[in-house]
Protein backbone atom coordinates (compact mmCIF):
# COMPACT_ATOMS: atom_id res chain seq x y z
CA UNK A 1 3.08 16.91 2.48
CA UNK A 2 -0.36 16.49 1.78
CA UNK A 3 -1.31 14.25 -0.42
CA UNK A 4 -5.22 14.24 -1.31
CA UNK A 5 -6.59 10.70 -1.94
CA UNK A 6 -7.64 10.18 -5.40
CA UNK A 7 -9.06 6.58 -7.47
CA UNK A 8 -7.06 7.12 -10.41
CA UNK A 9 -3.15 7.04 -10.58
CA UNK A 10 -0.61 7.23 -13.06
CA UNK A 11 0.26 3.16 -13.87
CA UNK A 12 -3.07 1.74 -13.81
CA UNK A 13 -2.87 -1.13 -16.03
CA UNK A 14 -5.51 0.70 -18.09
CA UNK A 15 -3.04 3.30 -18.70
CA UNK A 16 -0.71 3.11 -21.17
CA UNK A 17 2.35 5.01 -19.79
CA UNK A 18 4.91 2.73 -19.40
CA UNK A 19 6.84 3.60 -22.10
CA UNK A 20 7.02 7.12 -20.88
CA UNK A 21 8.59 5.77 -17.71
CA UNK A 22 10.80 3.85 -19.64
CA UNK A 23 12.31 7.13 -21.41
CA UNK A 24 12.73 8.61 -18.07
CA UNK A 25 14.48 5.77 -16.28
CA UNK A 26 16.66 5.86 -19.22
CA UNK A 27 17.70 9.31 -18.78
CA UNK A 28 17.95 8.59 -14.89
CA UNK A 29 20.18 6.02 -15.69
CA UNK A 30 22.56 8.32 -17.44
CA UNK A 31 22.83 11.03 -14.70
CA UNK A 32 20.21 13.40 -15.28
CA UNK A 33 18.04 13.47 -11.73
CA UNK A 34 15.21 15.55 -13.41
CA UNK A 35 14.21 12.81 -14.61
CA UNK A 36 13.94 11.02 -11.65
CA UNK A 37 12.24 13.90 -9.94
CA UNK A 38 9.67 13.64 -12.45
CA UNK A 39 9.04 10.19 -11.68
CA UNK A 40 9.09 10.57 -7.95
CA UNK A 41 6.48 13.80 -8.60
CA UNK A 42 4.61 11.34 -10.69
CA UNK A 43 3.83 8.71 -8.52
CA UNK A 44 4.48 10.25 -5.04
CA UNK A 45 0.63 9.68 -4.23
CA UNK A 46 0.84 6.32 -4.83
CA UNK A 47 3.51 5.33 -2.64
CA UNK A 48 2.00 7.34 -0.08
CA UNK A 49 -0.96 6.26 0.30
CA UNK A 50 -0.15 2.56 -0.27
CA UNK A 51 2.33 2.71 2.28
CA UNK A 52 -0.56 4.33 4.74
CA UNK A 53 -2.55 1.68 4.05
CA UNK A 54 -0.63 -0.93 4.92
CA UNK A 55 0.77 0.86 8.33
CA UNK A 56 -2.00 3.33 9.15
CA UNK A 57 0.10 5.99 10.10
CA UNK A 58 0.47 9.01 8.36
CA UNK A 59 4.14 10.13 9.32
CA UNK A 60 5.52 6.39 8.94
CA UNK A 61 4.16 6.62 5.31
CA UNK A 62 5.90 9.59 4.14
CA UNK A 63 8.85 7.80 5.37
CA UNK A 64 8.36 4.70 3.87
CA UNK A 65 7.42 6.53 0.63
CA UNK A 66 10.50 8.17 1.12
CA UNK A 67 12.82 5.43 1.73
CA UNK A 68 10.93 3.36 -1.55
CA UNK A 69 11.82 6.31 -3.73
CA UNK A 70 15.66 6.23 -1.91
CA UNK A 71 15.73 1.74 -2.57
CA UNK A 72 14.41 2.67 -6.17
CA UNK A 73 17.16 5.57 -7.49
CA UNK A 74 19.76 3.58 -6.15
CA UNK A 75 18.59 0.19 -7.65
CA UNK A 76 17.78 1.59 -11.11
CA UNK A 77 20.41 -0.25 -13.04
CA UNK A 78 17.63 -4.00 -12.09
CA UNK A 79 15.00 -2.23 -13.35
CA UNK A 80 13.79 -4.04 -16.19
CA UNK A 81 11.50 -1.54 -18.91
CA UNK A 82 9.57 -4.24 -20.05
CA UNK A 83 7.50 -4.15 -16.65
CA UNK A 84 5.30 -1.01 -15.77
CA UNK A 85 7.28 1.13 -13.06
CA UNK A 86 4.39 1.54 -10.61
CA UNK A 87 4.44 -1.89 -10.37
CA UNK A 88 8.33 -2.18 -9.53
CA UNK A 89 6.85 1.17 -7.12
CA UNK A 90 4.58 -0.21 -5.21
CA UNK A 91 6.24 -3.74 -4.57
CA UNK A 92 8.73 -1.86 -3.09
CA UNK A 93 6.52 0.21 -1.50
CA UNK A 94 5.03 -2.94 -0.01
CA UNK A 95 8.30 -4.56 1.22
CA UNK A 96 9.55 -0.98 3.23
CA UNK A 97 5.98 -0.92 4.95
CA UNK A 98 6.21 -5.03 5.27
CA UNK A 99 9.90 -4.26 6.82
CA UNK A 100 8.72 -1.26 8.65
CA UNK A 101 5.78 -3.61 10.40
CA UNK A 102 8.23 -6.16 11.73
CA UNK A 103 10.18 -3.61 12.82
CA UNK A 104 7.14 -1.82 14.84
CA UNK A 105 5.74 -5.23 16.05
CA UNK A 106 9.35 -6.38 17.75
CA UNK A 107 10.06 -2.77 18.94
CA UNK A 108 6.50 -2.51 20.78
CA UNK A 109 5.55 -6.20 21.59
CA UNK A 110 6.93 -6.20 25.41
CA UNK A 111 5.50 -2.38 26.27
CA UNK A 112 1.28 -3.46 25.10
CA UNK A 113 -0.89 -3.76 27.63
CA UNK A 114 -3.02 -6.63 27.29
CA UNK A 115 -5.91 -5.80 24.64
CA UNK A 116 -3.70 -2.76 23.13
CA UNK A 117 -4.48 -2.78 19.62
CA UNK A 118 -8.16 -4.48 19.53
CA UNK A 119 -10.99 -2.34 18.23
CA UNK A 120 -12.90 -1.02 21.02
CA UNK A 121 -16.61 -0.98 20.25
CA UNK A 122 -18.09 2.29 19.11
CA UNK A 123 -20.04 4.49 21.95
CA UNK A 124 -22.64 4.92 19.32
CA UNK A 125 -24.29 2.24 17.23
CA UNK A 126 -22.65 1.42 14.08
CA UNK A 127 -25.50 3.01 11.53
CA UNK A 128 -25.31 6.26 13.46
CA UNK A 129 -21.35 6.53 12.66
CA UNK A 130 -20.49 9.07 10.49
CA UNK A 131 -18.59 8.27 7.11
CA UNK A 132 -15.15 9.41 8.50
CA UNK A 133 -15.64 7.50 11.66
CA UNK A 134 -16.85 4.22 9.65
CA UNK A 135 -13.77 4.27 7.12
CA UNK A 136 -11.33 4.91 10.56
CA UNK A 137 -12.75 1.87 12.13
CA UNK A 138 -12.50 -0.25 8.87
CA UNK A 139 -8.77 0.43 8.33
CA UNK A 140 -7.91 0.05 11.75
CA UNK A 141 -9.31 -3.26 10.81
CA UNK A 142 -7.53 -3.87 8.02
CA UNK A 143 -4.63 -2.59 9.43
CA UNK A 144 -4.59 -5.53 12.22
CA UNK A 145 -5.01 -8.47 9.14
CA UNK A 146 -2.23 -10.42 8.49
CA UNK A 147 0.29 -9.08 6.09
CA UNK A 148 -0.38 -11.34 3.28
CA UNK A 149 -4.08 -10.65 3.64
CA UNK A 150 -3.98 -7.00 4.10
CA UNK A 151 -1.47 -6.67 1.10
CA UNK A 152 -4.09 -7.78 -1.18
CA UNK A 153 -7.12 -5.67 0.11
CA UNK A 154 -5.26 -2.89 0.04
CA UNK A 155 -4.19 -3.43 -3.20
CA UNK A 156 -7.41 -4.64 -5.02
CA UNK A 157 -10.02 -3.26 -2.92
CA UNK A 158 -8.36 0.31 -1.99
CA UNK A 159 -6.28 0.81 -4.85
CA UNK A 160 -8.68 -0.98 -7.50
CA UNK A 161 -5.35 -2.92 -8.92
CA UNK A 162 -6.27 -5.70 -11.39
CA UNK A 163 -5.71 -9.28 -10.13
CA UNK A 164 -2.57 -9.71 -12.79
CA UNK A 165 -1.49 -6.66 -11.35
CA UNK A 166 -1.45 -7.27 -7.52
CA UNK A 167 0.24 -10.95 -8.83
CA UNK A 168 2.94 -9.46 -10.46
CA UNK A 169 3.80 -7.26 -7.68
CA UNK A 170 3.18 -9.81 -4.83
CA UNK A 171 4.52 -12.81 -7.13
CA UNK A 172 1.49 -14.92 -6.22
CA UNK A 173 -0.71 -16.60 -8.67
CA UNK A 174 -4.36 -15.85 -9.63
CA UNK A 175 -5.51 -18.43 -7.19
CA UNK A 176 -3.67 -18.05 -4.18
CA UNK A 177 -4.67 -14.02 -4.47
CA UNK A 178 -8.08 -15.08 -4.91
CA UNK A 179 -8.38 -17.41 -1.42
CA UNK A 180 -6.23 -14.59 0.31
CA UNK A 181 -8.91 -11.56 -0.76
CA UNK A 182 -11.82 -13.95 -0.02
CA UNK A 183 -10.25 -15.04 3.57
CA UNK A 184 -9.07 -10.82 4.25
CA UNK A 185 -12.86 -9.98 3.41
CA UNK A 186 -14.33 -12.80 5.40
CA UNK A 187 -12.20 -12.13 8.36
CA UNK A 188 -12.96 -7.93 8.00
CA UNK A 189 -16.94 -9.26 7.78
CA UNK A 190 -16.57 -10.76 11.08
CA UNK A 191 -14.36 -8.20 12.76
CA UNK A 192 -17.12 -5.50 11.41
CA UNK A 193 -19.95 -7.43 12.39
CA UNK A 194 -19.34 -7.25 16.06
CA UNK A 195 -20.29 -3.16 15.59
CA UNK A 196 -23.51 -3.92 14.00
């Protein structure tokens, strides 16, 4: 499964679709899986590539995506329709990666050899880095934040979620989310600054 990366995805809180979701839940709920298939074909993209941002791995985020979509057909009956579904989606989507990560970090703690997972420096200087390289480096950066910092750049800065938005799903307020996106960036500034 490859999924192209796009900026725009179905749930955006400028898009008004949630009633749409709504009537397909609804029809979930009373046994028809089309439905659901429609949802899961709807916002497949989305999981996936939230979930990749968060682990970095491309394999582990099919199977996160996979096991959100498995946590969310079987938990249907919580759902509430007043809420937008991509945001139920991606919270989800958050906690299987956040799961997945503690999972990773206690499986693979003893077998690192010291400086395993530090960014080496580039072999070439940071300017003459090509665009692929560059974005690489940056989420292996990101990928190394803490998880309540990286949780928030990678929802407002790589998926362009509104502030309400990334507080509903991460149940923070506007001013916690605001000191945790200024401390991720200022901690990503200095990690980037030692290529420069």
């Amino acid at each position: 499964m490859e999924l192209e990366r796009t900026t725009t995805y179905p749930g955006r809180c400028d898009e008004p679709d949630k009633s749409e979701d709504a009537r397909w839940i609804e029809i979930c709920r009373e046994g028809d899986l089309t439905a659901f298939e429609r949802l899961v074909q709807k916002y497949r993209r989305l999981a996936y590539w939230i979930a990749f941002d968060m682990v970095g791995n491309r394999e582990d985020a099919k199977d996160i995506s996979q096991e959100a979509f498995i946590r969310i057909y079987r938990s249907l009956g919580r759902f509430n329709p007043r809420y937008r579904f991509s945001s139920y989606l991606i919270r989800i989507v958050m906690n299987v990666s956040i799961d997945h990560l503690r999972r990773r970090r206690t499986r693979n703690w003893d077998r690192l050899p010291p400086g395993a997972g530090e960014a080496k420096p580039p072999l070439q200087p940071w300017r003459a880095l090509d665009r692929k390289i560059r974005a690489e480096l940056v989420r292996g950066m990101v990928a190394r934040l803490p998880g309540k910092y990286r949780s928030v750049i990678v929802l407002r800065d790589l998926h362009g979620l509104s502030f309400d938005e990334v507080g509903r799903i991460l149940r923070c307020g506007n001013a916690t989310l605001r000191w945790r996106l200024h401390q991720a960036r200022k901690m990503l500034r200095e990690r980037i600054e030692k290529y420069i």
